[in-house]
C-alpha atoms as a PDB file:
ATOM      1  CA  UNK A   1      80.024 298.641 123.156  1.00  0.00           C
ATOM      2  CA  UNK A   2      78.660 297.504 126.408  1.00  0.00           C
ATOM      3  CA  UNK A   3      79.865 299.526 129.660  1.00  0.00           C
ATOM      4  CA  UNK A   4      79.216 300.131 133.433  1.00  0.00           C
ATOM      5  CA  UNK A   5      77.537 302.928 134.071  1.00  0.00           C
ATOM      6  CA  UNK A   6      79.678 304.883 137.324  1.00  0.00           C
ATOM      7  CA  UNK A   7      76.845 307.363 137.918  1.00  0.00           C
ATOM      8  CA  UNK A   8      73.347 307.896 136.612  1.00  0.00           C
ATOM      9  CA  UNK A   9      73.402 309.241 133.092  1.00  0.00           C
ATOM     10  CA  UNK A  10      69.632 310.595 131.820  1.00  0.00           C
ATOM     11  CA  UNK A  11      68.534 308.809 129.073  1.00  0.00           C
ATOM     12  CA  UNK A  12      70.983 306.026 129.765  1.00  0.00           C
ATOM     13  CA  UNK A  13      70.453 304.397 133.025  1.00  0.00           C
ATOM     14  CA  UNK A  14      71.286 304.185 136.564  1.00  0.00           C
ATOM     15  CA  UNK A  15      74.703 303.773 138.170  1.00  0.00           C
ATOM     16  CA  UNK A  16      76.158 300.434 137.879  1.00  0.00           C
ATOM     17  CA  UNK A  17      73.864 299.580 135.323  1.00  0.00           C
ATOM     18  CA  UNK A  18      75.543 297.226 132.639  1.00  0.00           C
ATOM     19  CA  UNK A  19      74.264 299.027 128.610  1.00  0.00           C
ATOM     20  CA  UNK A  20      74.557 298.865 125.230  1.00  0.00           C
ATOM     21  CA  UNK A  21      75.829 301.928 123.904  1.00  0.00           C
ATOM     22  CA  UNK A  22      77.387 303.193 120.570  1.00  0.00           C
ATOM     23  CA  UNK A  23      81.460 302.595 120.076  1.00  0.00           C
ATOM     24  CA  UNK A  24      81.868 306.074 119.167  1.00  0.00           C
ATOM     25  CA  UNK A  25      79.448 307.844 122.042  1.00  0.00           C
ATOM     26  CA  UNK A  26      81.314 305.818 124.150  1.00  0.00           C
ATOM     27  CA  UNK A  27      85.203 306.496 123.383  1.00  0.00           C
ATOM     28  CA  UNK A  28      84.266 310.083 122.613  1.00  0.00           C
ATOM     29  CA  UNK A  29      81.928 311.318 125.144  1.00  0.00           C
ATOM     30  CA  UNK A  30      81.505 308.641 128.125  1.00  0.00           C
ATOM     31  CA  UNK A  31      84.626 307.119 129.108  1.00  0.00           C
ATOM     32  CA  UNK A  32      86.855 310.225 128.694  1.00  0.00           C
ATOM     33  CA  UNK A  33      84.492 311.735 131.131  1.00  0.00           C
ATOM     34  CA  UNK A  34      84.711 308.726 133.898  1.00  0.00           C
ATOM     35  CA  UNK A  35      80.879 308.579 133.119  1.00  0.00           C
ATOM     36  CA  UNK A  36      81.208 304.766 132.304  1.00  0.00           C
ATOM     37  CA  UNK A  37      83.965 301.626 132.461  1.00  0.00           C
ATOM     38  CA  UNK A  38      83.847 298.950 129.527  1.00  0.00           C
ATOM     39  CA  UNK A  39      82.861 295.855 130.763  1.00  0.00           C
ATOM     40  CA  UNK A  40      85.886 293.188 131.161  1.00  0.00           C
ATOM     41  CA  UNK A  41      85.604 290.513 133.206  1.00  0.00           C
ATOM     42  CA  UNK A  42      87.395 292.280 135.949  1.00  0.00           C
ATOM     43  CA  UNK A  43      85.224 295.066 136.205  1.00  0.00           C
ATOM     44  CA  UNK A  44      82.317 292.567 136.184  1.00  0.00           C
ATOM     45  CA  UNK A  45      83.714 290.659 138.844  1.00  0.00           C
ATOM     46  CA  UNK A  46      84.488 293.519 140.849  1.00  0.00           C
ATOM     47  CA  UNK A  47      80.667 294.787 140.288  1.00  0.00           C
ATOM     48  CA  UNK A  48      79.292 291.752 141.645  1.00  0.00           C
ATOM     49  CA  UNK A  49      81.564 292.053 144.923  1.00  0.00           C
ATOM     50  CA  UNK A  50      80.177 295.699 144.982  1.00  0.00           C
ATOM     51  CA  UNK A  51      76.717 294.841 144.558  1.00  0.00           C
ATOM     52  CA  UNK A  52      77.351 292.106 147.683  1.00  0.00           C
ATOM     53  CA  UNK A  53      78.684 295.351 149.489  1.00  0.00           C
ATOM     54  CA  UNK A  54      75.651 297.328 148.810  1.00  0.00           C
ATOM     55  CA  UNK A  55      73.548 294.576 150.042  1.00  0.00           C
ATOM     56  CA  UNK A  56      74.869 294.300 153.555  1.00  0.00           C
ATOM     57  CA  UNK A  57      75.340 297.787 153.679  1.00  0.00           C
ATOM     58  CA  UNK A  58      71.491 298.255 153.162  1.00  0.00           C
ATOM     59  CA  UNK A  59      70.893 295.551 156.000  1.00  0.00           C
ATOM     60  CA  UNK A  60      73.117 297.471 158.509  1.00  0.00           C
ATOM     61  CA  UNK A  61      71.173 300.688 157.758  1.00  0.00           C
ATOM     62  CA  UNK A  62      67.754 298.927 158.032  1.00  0.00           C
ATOM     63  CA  UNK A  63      69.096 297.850 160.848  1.00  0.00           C
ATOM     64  CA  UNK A  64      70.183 301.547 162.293  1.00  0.00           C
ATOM     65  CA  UNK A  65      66.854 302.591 161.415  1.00  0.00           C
ATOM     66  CA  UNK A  66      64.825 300.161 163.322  1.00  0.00           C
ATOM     67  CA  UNK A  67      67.221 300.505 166.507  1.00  0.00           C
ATOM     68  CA  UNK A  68      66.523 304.663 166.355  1.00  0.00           C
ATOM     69  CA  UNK A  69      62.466 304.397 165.475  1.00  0.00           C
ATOM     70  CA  UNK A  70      62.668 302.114 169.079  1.00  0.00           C
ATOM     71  CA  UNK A  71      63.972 305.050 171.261  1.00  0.00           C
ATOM     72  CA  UNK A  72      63.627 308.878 171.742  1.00  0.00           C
ATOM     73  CA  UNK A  73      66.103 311.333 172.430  1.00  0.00           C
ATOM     74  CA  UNK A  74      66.462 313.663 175.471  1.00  0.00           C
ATOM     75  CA  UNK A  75      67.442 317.274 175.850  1.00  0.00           C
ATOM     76  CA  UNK A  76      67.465 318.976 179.007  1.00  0.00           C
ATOM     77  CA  UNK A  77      67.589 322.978 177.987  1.00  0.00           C
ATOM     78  CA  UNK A  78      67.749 326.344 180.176  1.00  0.00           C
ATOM     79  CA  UNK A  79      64.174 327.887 180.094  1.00  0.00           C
ATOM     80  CA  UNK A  80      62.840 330.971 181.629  1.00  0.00           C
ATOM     81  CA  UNK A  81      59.917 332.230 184.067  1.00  0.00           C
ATOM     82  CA  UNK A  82      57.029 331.373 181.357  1.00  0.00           C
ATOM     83  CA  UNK A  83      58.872 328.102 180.137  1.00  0.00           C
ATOM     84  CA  UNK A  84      60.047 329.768 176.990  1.00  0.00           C
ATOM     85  CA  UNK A  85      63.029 327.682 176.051  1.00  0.00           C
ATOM     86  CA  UNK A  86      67.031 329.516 175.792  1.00  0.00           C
ATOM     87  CA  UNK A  87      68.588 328.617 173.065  1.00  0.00           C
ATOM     88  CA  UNK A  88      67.261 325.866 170.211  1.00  0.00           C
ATOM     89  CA  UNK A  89      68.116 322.197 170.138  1.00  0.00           C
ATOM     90  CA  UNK A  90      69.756 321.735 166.310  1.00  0.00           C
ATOM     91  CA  UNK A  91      70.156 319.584 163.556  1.00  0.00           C
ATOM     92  CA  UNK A  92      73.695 319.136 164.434  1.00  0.00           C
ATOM     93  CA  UNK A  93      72.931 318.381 167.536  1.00  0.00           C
ATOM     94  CA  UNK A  94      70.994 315.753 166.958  1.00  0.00           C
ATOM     95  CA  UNK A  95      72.843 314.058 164.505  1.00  0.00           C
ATOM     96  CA  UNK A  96      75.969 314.140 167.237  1.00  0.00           C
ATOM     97  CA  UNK A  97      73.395 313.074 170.215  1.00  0.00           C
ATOM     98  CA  UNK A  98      72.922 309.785 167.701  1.00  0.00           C
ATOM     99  CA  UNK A  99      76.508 309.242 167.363  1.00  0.00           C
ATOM    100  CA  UNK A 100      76.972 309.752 170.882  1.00  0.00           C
ATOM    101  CA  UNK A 101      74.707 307.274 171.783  1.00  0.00           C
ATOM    102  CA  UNK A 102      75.692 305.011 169.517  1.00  0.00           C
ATOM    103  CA  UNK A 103      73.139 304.480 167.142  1.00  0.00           C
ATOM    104  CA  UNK A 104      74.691 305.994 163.755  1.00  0.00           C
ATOM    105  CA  UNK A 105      78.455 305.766 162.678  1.00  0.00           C
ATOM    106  CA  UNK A 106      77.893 306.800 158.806  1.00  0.00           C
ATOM    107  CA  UNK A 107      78.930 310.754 158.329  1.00  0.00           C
ATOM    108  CA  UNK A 108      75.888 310.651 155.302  1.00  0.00           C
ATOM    109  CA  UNK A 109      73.394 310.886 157.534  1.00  0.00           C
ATOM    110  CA  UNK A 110      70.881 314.408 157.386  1.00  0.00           C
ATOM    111  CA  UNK A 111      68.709 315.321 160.218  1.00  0.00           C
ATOM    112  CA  UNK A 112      65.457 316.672 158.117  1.00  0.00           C
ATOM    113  CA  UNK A 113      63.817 319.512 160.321  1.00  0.00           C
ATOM    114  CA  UNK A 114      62.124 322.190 158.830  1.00  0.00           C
ATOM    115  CA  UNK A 115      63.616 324.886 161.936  1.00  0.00           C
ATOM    116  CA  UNK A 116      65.379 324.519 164.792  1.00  0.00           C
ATOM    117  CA  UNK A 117      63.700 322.836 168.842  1.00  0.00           C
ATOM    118  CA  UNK A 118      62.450 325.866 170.160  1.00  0.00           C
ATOM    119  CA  UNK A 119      59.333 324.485 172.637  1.00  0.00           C
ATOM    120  CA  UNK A 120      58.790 321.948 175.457  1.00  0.00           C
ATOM    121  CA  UNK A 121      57.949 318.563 174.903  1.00  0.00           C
ATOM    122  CA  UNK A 122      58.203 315.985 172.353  1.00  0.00           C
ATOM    123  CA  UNK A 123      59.009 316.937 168.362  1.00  0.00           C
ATOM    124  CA  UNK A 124      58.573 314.296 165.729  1.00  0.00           C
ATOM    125  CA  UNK A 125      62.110 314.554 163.622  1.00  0.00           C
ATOM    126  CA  UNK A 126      63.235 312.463 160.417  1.00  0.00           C
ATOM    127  CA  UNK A 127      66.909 311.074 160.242  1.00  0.00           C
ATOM    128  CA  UNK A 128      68.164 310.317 156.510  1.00  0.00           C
ATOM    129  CA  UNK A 129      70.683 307.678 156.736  1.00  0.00           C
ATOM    130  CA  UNK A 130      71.474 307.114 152.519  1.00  0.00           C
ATOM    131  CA  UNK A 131      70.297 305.201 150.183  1.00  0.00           C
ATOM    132  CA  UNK A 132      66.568 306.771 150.675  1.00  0.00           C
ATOM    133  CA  UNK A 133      66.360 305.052 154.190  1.00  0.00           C
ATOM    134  CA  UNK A 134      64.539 307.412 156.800  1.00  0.00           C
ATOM    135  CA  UNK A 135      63.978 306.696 160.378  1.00  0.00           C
ATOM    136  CA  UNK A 136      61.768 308.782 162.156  1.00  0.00           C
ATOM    137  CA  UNK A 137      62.127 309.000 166.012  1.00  0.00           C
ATOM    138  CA  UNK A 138      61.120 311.341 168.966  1.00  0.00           C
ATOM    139  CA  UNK A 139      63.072 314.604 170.405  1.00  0.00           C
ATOM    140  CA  UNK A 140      62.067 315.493 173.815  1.00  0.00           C
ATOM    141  CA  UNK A 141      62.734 318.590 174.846  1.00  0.00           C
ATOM    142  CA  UNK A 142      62.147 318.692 178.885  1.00  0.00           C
ATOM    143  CA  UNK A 143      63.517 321.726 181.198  1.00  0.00           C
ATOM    144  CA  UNK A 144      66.312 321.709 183.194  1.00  0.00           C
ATOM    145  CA  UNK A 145      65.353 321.220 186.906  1.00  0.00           C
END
């Protein structure tokens, strides 16, 4: 029976994959489980508009992440005597500072730090928007005046 995969199955293939598998595996184990759809002409038809989808979706994204690798973001923090920093800039601070600005819109986006901003000056940080596309852009981290 062949079927459209809905997620990635090991040993099977990759979501929205079209496969051959057997009548019996299929009935019994796959489609009960909403693992995979039989293919109809509908659900081909409705694959192809989703595959269209993906497409532009991956050029807005490539997109996103060429218009945040062309800027750097700006935090003004408290510090102290020594220029010891109060306070840490975070992750989710970040990710709203992009929002803010306008840059992202998607809610799937991860800020990838390994700790919080603690120090002066400027921190390299990674932004995964989905589908494996990363931007990398600058945090600045300058002391309030």
């Amino acid at each position: 029976m062949k079927v459209i995969l809905l997620q990635d199955i090991r040993g099977i293939g990759k979501r929205h994959d079209v496969k051959e598998v057997s009548d019996g595996y299929a009935r019994n184990a796959l489609i009960p489980k909403h693992l995979v759809h039989p293919v109809t002409p509908e659900a081909l038809r409705a694959l192809s508009l989703l595959g269209e989808k993906e497409q532009q979706n991956l050029k807005r994204l490539e997109e996103v992440k060429r218009l945040i690798e062309s800027r750097s973001l700006t935090f003004v923090v408290r510090t102290g005597e020594h220029r010891e920093v109060f306070g840490s800039v975070t992750r989710d601070m970040i990710a709203q500072e992009l929002r803010h600005v306008g840059y992202v819109t998607t809610e799937r986006m991860v800020i990838v730090m390994k700790q919080p901003l603690k120090e002066l000056g400027a921190h390299e940080v990674e932004a995964d928007l989905s589908h494996g596309i990363r931007a990398k852009f600058t945090v600045i981290l300058q002391p309030q005046p």
